[in-house]
C-alpha atoms as a PDB file:
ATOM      1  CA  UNK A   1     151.168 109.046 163.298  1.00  0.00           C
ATOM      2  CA  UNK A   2     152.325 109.924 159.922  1.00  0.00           C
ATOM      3  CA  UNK A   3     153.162 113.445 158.613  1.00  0.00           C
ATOM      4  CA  UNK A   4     152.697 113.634 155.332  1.00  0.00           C
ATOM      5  CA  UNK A   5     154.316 116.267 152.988  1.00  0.00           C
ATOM      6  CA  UNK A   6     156.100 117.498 149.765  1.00  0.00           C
ATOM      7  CA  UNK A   7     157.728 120.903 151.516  1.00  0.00           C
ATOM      8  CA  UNK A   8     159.590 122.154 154.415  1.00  0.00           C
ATOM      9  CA  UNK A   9     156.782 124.425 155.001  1.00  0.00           C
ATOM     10  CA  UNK A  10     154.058 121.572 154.829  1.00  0.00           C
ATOM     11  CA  UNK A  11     155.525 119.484 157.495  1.00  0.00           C
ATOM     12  CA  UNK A  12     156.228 122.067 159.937  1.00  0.00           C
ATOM     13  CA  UNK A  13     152.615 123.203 159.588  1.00  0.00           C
ATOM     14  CA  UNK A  14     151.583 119.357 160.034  1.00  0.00           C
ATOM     15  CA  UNK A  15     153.737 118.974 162.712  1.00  0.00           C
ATOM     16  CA  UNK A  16     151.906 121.882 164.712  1.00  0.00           C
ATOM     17  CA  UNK A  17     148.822 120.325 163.975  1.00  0.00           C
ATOM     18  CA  UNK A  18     149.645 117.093 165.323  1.00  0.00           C
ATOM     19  CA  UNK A  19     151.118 118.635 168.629  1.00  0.00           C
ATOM     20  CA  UNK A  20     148.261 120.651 169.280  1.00  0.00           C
ATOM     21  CA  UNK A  21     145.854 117.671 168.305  1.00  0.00           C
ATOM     22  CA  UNK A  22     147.893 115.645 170.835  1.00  0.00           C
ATOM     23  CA  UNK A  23     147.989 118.338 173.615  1.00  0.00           C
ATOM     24  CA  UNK A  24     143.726 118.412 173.428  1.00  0.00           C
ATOM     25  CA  UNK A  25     143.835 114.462 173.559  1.00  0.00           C
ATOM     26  CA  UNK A  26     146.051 114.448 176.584  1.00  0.00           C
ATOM     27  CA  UNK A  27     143.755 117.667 177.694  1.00  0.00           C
ATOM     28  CA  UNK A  28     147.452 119.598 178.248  1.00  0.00           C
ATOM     29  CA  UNK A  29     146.622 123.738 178.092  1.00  0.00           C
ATOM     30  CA  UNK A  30     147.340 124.763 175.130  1.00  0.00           C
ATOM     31  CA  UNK A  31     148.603 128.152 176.480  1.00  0.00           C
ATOM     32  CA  UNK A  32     149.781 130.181 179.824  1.00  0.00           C
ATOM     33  CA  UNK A  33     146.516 131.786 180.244  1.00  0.00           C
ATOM     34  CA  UNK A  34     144.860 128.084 180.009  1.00  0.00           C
ATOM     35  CA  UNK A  35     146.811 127.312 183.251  1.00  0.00           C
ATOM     36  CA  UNK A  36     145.108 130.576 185.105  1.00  0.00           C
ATOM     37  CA  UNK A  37     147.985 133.239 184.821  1.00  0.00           C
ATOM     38  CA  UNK A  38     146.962 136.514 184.194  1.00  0.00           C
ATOM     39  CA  UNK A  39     148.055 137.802 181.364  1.00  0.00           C
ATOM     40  CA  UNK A  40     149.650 141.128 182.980  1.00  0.00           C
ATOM     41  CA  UNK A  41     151.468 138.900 185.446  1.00  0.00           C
ATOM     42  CA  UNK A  42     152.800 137.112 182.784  1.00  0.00           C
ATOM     43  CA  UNK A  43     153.965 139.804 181.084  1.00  0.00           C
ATOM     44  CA  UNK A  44     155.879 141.440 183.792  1.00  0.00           C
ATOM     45  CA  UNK A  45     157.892 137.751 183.984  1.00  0.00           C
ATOM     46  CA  UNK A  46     158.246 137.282 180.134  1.00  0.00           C
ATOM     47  CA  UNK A  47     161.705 139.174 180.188  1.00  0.00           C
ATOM     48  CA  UNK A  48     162.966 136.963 183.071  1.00  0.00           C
ATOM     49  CA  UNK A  49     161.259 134.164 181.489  1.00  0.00           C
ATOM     50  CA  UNK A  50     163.407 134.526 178.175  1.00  0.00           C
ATOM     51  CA  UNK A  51     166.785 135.369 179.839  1.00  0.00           C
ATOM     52  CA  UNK A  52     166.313 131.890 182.269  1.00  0.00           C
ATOM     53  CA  UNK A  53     165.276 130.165 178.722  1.00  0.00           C
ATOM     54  CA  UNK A  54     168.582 131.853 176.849  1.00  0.00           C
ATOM     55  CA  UNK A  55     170.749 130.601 179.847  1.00  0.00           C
ATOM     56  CA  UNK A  56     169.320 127.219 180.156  1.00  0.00           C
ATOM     57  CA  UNK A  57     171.985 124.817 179.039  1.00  0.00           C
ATOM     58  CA  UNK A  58     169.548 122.439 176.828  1.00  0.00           C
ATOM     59  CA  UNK A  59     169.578 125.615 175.074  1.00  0.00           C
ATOM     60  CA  UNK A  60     172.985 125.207 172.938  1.00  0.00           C
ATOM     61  CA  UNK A  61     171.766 122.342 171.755  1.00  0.00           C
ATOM     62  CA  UNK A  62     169.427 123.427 169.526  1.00  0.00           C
ATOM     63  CA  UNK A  63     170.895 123.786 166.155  1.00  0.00           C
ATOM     64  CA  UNK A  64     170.939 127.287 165.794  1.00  0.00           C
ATOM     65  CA  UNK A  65     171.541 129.549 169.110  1.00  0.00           C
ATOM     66  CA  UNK A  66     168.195 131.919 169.641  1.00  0.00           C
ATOM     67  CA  UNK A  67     168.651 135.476 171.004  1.00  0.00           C
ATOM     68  CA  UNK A  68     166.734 136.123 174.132  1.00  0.00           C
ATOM     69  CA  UNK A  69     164.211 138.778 172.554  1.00  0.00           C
ATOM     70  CA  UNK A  70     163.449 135.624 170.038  1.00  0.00           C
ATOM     71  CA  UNK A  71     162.849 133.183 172.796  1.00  0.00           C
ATOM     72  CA  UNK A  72     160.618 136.424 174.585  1.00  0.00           C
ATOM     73  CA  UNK A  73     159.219 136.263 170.997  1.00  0.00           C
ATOM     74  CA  UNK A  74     158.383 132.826 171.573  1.00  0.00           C
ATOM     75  CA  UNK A  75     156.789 133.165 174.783  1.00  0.00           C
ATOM     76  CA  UNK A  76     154.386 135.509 173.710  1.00  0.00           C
END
């Protein structure tokens, strides 16, 4: 699979494409509510959610360090 682009901006936005093209083929959900949780129950975990995320040790690996309300950011 080749990602083709002339800016940052293009192959990021390619890059989505091709995950979310891959997720359908593999027929992965393509979000939490696709894999039957409620959104209010998810909601009331999303804070937990991030802080576990933030305190995960794969997370210092990334190459910049994310504050938990981005990774909660994320989530949502």
């Amino acid at each position: 699979m080749r990602l083709p682009c002339d800016t940052a901006k293009e192959g990021v936005e390619c890059l989505i494409k091709n995950v979310i093209d891959l997720m359908k083929i593999l027929n992965i959900p393509l979000s939490i509510s696709e894999c039957g949780i409620p959104e209010e129950h998810f909601m009331q975990a999303v804070d937990e959610l991030a802080d576990k995320a933030f305190e995960d040790q794969c997370t210092t690996a990334n190459p910049r360090m994310p504050l938990v309300s981005e990774l909660k950011e994320i989530y949502i």
